[in-house]
C-alpha atoms as a PDB file:
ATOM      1  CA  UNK A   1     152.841  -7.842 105.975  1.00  0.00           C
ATOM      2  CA  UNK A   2     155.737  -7.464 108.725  1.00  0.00           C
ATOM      3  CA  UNK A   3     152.759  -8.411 111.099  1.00  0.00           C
ATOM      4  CA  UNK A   4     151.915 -11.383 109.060  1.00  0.00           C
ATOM      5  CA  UNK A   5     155.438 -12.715 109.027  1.00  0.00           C
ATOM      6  CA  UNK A   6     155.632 -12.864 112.494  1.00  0.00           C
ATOM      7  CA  UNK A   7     152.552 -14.407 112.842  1.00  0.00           C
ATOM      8  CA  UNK A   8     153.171 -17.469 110.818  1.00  0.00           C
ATOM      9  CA  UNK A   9     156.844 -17.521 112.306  1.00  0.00           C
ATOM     10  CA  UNK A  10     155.350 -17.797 116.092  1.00  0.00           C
ATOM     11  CA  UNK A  11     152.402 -20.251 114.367  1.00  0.00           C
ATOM     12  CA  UNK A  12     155.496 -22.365 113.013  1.00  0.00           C
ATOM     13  CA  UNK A  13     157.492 -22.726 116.100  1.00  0.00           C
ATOM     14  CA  UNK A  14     155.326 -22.573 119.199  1.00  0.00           C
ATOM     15  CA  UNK A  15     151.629 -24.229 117.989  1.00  0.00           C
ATOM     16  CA  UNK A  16     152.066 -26.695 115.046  1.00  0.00           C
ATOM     17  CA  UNK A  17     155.225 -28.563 117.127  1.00  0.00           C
ATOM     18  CA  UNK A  18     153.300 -29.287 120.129  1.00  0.00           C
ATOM     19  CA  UNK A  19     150.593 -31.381 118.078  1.00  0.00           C
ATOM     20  CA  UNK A  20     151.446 -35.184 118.561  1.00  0.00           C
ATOM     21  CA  UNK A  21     150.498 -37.079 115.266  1.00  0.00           C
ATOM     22  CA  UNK A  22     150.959 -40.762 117.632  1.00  0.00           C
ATOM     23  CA  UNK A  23     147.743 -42.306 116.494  1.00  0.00           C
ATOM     24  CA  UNK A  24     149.377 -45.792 114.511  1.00  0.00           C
ATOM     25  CA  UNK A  25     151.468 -46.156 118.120  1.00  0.00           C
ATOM     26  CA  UNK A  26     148.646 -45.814 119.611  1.00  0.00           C
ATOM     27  CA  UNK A  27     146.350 -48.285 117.346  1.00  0.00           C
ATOM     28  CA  UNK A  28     149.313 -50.583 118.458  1.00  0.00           C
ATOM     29  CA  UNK A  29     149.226 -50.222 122.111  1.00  0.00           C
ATOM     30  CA  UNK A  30     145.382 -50.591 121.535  1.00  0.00           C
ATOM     31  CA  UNK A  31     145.678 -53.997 119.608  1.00  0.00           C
ATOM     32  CA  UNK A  32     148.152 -55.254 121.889  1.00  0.00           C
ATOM     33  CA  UNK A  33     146.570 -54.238 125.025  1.00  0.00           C
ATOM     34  CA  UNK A  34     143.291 -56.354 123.202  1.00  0.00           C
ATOM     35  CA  UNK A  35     145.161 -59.484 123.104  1.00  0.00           C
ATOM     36  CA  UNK A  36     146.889 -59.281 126.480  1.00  0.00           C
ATOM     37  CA  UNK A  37     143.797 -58.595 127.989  1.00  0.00           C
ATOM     38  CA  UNK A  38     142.130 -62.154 127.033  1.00  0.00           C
ATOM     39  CA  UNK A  39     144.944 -63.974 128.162  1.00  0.00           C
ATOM     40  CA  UNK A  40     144.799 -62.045 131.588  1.00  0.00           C
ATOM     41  CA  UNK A  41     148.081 -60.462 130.967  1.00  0.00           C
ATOM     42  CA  UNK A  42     147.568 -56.893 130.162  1.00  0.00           C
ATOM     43  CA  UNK A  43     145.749 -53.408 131.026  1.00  0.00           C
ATOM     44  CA  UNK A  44     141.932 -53.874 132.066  1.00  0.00           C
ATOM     45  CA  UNK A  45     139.075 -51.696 131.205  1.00  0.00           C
ATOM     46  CA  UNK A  46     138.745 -50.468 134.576  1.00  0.00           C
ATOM     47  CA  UNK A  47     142.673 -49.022 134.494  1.00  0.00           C
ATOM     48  CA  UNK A  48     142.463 -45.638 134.072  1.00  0.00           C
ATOM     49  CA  UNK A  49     145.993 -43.113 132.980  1.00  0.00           C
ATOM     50  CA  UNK A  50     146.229 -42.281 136.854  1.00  0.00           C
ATOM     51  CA  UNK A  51     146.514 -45.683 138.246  1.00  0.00           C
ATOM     52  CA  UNK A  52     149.015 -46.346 135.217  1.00  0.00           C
ATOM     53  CA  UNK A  53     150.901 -43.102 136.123  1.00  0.00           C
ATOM     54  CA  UNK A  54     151.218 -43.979 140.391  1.00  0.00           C
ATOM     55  CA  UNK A  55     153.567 -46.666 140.814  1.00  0.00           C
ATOM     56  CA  UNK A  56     151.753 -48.254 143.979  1.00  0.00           C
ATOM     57  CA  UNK A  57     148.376 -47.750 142.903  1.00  0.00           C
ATOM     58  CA  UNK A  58     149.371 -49.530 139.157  1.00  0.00           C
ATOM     59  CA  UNK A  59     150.646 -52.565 140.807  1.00  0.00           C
ATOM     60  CA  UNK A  60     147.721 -55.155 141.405  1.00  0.00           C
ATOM     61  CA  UNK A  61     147.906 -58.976 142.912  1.00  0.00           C
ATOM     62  CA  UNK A  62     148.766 -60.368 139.531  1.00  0.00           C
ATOM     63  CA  UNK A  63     151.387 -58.061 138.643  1.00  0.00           C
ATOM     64  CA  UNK A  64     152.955 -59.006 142.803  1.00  0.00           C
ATOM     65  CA  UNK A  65     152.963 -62.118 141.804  1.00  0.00           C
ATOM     66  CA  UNK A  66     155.015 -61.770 138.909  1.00  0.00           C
ATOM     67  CA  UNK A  67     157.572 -59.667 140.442  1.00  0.00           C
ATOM     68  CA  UNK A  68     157.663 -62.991 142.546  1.00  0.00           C
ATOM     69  CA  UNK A  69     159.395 -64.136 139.527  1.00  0.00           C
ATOM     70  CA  UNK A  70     161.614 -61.896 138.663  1.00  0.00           C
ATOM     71  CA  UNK A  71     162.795 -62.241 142.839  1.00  0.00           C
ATOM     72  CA  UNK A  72     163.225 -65.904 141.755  1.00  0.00           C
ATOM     73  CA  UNK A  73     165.436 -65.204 139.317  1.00  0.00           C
ATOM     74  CA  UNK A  74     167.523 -62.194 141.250  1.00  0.00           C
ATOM     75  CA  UNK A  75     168.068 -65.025 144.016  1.00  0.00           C
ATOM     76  CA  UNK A  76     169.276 -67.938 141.776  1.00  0.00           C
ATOM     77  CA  UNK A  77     171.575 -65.013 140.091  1.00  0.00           C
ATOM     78  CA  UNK A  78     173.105 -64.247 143.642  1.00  0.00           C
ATOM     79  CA  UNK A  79     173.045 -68.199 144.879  1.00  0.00           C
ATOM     80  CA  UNK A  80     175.281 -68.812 141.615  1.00  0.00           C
ATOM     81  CA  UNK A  81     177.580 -65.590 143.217  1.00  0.00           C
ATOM     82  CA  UNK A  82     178.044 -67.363 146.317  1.00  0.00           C
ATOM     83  CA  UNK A  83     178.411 -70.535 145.043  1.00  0.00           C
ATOM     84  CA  UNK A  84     181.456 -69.096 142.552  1.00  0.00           C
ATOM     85  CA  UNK A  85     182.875 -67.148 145.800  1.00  0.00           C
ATOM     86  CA  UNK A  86     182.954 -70.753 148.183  1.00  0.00           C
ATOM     87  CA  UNK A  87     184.296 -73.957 148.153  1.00  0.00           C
ATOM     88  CA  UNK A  88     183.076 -75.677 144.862  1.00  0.00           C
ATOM     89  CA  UNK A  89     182.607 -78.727 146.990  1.00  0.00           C
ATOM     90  CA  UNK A  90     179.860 -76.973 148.841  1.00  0.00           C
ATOM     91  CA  UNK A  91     177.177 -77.084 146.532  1.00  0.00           C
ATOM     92  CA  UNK A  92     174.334 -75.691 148.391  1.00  0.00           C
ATOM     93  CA  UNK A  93     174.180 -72.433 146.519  1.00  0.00           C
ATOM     94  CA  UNK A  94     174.561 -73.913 143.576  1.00  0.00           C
ATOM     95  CA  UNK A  95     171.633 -76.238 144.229  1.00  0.00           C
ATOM     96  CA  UNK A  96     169.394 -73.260 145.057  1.00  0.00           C
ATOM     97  CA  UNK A  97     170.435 -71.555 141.583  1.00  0.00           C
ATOM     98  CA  UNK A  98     169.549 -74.608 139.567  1.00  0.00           C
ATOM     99  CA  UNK A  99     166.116 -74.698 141.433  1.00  0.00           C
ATOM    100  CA  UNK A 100     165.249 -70.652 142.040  1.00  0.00           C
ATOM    101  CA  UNK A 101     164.090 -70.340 138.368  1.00  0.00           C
ATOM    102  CA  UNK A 102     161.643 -73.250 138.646  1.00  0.00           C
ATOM    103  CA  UNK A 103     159.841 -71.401 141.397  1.00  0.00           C
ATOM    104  CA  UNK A 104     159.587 -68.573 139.060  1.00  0.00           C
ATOM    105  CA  UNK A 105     158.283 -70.618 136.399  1.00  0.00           C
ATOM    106  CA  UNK A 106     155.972 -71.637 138.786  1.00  0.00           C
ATOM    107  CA  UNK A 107     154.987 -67.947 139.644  1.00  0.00           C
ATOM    108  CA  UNK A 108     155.120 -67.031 135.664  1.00  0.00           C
ATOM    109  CA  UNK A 109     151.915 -69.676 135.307  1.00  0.00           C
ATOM    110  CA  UNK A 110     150.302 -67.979 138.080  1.00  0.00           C
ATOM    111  CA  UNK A 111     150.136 -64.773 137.786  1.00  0.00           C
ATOM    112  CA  UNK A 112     147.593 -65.296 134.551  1.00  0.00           C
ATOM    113  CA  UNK A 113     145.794 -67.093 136.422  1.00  0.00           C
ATOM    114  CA  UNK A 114     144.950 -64.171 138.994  1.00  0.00           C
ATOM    115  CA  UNK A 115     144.549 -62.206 136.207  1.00  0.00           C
ATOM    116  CA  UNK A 116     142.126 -63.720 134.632  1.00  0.00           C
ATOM    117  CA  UNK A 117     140.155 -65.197 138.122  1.00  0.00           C
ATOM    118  CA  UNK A 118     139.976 -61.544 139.504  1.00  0.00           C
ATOM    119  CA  UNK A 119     139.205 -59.730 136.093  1.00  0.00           C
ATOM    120  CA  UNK A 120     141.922 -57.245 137.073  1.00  0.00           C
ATOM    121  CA  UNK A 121     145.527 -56.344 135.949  1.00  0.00           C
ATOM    122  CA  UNK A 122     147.333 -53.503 135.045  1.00  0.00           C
ATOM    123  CA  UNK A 123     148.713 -52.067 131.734  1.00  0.00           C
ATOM    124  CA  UNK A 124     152.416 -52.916 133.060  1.00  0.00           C
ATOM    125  CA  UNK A 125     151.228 -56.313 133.665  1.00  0.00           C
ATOM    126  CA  UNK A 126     152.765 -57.488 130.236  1.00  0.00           C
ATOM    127  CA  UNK A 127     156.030 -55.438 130.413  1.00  0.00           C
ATOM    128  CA  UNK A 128     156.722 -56.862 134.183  1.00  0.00           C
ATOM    129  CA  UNK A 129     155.853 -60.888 133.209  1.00  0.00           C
ATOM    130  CA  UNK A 130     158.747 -60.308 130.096  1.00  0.00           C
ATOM    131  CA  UNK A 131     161.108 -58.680 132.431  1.00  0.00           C
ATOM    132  CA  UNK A 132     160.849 -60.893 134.972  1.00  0.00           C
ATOM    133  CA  UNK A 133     161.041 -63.816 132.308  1.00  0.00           C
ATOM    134  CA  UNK A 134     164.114 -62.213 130.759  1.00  0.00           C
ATOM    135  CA  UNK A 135     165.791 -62.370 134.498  1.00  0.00           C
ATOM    136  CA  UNK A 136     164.815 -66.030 135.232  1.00  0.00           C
ATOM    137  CA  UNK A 137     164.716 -67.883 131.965  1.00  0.00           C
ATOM    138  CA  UNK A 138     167.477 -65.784 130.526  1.00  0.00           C
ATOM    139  CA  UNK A 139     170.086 -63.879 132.812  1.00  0.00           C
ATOM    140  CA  UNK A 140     169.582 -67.000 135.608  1.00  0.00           C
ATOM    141  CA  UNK A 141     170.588 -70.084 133.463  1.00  0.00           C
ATOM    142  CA  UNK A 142     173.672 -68.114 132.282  1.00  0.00           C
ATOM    143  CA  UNK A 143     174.996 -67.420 135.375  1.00  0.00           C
ATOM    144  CA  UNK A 144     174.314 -71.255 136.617  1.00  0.00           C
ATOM    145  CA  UNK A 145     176.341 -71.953 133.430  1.00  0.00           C
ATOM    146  CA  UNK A 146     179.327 -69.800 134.755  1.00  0.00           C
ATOM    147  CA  UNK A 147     179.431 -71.221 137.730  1.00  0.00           C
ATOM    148  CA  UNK A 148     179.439 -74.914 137.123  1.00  0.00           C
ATOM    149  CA  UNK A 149     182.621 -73.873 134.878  1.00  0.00           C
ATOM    150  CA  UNK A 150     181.812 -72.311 131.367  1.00  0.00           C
ATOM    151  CA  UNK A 151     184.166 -69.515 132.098  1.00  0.00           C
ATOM    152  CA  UNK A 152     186.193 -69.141 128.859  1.00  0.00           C
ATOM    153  CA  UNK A 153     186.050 -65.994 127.274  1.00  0.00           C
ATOM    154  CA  UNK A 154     183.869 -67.805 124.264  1.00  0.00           C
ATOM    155  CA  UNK A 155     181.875 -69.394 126.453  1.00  0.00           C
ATOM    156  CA  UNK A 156     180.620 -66.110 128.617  1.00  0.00           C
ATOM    157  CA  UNK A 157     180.205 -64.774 124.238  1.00  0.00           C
ATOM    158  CA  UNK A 158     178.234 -67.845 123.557  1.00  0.00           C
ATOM    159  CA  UNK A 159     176.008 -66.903 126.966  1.00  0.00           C
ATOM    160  CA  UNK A 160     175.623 -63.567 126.946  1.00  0.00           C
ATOM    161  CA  UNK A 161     174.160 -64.135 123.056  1.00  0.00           C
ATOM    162  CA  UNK A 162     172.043 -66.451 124.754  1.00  0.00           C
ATOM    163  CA  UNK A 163     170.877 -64.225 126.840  1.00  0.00           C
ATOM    164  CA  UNK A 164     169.930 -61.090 124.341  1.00  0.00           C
ATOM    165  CA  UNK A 165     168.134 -63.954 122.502  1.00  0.00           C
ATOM    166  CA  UNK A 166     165.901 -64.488 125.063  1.00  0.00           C
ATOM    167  CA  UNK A 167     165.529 -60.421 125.872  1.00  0.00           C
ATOM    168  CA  UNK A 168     164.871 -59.973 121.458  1.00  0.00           C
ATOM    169  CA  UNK A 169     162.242 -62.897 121.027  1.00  0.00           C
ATOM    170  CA  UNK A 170     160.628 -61.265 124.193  1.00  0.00           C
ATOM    171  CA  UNK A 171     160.180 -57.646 122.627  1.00  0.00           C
ATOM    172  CA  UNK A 172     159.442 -59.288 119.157  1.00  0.00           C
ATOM    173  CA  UNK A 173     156.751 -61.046 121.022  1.00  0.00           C
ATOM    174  CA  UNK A 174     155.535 -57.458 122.842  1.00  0.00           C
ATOM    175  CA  UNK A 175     155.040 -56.214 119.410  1.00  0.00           C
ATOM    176  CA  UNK A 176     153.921 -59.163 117.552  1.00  0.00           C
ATOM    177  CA  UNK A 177     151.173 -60.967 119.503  1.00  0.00           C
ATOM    178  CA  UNK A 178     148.593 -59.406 117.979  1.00  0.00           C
ATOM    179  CA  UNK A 179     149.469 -60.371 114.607  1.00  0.00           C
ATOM    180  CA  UNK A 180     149.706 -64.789 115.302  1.00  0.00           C
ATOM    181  CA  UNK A 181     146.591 -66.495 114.280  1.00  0.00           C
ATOM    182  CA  UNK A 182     143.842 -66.881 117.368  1.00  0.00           C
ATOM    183  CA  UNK A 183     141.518 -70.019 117.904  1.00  0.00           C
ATOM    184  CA  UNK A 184     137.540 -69.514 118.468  1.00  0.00           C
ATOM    185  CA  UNK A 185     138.260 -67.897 121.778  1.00  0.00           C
ATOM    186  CA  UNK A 186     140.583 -65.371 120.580  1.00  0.00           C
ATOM    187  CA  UNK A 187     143.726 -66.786 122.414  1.00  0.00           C
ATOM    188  CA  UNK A 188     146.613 -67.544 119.612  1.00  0.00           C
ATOM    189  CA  UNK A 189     147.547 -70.961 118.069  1.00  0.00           C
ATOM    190  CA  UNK A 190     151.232 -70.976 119.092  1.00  0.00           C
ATOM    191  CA  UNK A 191     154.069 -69.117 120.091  1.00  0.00           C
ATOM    192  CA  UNK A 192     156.668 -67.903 117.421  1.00  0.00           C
ATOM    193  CA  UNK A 193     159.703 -69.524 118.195  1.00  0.00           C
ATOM    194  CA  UNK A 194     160.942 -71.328 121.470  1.00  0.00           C
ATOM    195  CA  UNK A 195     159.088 -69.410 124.727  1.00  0.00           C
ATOM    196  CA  UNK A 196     162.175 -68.347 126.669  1.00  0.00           C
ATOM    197  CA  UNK A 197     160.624 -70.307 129.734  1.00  0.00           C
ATOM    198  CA  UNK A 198     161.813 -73.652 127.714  1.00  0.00           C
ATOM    199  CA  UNK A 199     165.524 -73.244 128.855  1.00  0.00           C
ATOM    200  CA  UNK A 200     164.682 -74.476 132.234  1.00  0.00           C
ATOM    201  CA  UNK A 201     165.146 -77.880 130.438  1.00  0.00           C
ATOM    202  CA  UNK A 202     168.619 -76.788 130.192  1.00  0.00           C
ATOM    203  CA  UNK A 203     169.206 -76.074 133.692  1.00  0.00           C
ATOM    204  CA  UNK A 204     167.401 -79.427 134.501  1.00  0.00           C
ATOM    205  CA  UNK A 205     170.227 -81.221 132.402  1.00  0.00           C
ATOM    206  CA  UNK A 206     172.939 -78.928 134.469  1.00  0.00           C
ATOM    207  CA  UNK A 207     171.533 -79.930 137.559  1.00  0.00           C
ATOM    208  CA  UNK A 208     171.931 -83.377 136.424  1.00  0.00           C
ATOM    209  CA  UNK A 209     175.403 -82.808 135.768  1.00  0.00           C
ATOM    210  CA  UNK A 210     175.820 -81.841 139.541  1.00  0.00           C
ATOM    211  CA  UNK A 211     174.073 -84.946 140.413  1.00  0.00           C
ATOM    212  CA  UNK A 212     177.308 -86.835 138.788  1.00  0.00           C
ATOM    213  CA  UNK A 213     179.625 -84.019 140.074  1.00  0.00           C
ATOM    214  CA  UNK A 214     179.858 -83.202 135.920  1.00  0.00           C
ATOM    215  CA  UNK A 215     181.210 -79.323 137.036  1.00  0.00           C
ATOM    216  CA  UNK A 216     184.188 -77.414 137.020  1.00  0.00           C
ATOM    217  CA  UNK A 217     187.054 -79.419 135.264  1.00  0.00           C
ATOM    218  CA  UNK A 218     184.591 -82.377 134.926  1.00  0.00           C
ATOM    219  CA  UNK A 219     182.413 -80.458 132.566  1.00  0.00           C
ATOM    220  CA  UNK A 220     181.450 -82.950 129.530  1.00  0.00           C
ATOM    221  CA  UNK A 221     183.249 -83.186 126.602  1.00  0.00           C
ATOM    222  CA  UNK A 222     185.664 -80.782 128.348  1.00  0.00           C
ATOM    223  CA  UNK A 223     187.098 -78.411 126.189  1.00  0.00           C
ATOM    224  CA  UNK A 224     187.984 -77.578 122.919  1.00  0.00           C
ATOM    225  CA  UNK A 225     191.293 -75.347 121.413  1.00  0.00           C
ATOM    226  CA  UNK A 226     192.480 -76.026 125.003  1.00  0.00           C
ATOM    227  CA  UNK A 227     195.380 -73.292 126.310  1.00  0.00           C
ATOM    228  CA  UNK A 228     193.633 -70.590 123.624  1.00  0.00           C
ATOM    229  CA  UNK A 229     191.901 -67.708 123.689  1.00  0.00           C
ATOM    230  CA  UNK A 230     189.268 -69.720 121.406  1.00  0.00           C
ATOM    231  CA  UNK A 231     189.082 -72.224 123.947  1.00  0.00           C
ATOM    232  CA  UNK A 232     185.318 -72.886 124.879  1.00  0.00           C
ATOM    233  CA  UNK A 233     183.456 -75.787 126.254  1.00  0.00           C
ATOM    234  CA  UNK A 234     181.423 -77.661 123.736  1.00  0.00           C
ATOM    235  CA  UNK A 235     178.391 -77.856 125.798  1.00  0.00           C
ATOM    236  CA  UNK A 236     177.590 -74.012 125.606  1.00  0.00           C
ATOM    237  CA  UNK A 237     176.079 -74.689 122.335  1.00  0.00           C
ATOM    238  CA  UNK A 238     173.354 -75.937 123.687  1.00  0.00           C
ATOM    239  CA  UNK A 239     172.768 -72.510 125.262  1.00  0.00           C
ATOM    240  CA  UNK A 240     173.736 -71.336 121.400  1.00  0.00           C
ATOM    241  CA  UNK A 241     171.253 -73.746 119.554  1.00  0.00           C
ATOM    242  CA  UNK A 242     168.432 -72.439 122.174  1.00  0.00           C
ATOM    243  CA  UNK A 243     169.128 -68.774 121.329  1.00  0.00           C
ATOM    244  CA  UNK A 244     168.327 -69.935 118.272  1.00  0.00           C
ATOM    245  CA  UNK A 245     165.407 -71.693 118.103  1.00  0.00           C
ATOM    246  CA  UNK A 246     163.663 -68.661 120.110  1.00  0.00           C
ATOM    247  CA  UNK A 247     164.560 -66.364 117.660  1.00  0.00           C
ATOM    248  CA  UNK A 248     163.107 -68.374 114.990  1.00  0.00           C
ATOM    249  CA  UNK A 249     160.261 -67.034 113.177  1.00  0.00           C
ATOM    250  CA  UNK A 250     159.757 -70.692 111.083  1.00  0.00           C
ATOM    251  CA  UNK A 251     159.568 -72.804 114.481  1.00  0.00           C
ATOM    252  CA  UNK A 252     155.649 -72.736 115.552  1.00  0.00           C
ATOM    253  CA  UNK A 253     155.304 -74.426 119.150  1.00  0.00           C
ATOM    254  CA  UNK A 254     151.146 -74.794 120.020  1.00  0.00           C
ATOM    255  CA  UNK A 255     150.638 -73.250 122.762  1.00  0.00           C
ATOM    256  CA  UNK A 256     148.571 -75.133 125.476  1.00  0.00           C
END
């Protein structure tokens, strides 16, 4: 009996714990990794664990080209830095921070594209085009905000909920793709709620505001609660009302 005991005791504690009971994650990763791989953004059927597990060997010309992006979006971050630590009349950096995340938009389109025209991508192709999205469409247009003078401690609230808008509707849409309705070719309808790539119509309407020299103390509709520490510049709501609409679950954009 004693040798029983210890049996079942070393059964308990050494064999049973090691057994992984994963297989709804991995009927997830499975049914995500379908739908990414029509739209040319995720794993192949070529992939195999040890290109996924070497860094180098992993990366492929799509997934290049999307770190492309997310460079895009490190540079405008830094142009807005050295645009903050200048002369605000020189407005060069700031220009290159308003335009930066348009390049990246530009790379975000492309690297599906590869994807799908060389059959090839890897399975951190999806996790490197929302990252990179996150840093361009999200953490970019913030900082252009600071700089061009929403400073108050509201407004850098208001932006920095902006920005973990952007970085929830991305995971939500990690984890939820496979669930939106799909046309005859398997691709789905529309995205749920605003794509994060949209706020680049906000920076277009701050670089129009630099046009008119609309910055700094110029900022329109200046400021409200002036001399407070609720003072905040109406105009961050637009960055507010965005935040928003991409969290929205209600708000169907058709996706082209």
């Amino acid at each position: 009996m004693t040798y029983n005991y210890h049996f079942y005791f070393y059964l308990t504690c050494t064999i049973l714990p090691t057994q992984h009971y994963d297989y709804p994650l991995q009927h997830v990763q499975e049914k995500r990794n379908s739908e990414w791989r029509r739209e040319g953004r995720g794993a192949d059927d070529d992939d195999d664990d040890d290109d996924d597990n070497c860094l180098i060997r992993a990366y492929h010309l799509a997934d290049l080209i999307t770190l492309m992006n997310g460079f895009c979006g490190v540079m405008s971050i830094l142009s807005s830095m050295r645009y903050i630590a200048g002369p605000p009349e020189e407005k060069a950096n700031l220009w290159a921070a308003l335009a930066l995340p348009y390049a990246g938009m530009f790379f975000d389109f492309f690297d599906g594209a590869v994807a799908r025209w060389r059959k090839k991508s890897s399975l951190m192709g999806a996790e490197l085009d929302s990252l990179a999205d996150l840093i361009s469409f999200g953490c970019a247009p913030a900082a252009c905000a600071f700089s061009i003078g929403l400073r108050t401690p509201l407004d850098q609230f208001f932006l920095t909920c902006f920005v973990l808008s952007g970085l929830a509707r991305l995971a939500r849409f990690n984890v939820t793709t496979g669930n939106v309705p799909k046309d005859k070719n398997g691709k789905a309808k529309y995205f749920e709620g605003l794509p994060i790539p949209t706020s680049l119509s906000i920076a277009a309407l701050m670089a129009y505001w630099t046009t008119q020299s609309w910055i700094q103390e110029d900022v329109p509709f200046g400021t409200i609660l002036t001399g407070t520490i609720l003072e905040f510049h109406p105009v961050v709501g637009l960055f507010l009302a965005h935040g928003c609409c991409m969290l929205s679950k209600t708000l169907h954009v058709p996706k082209l």
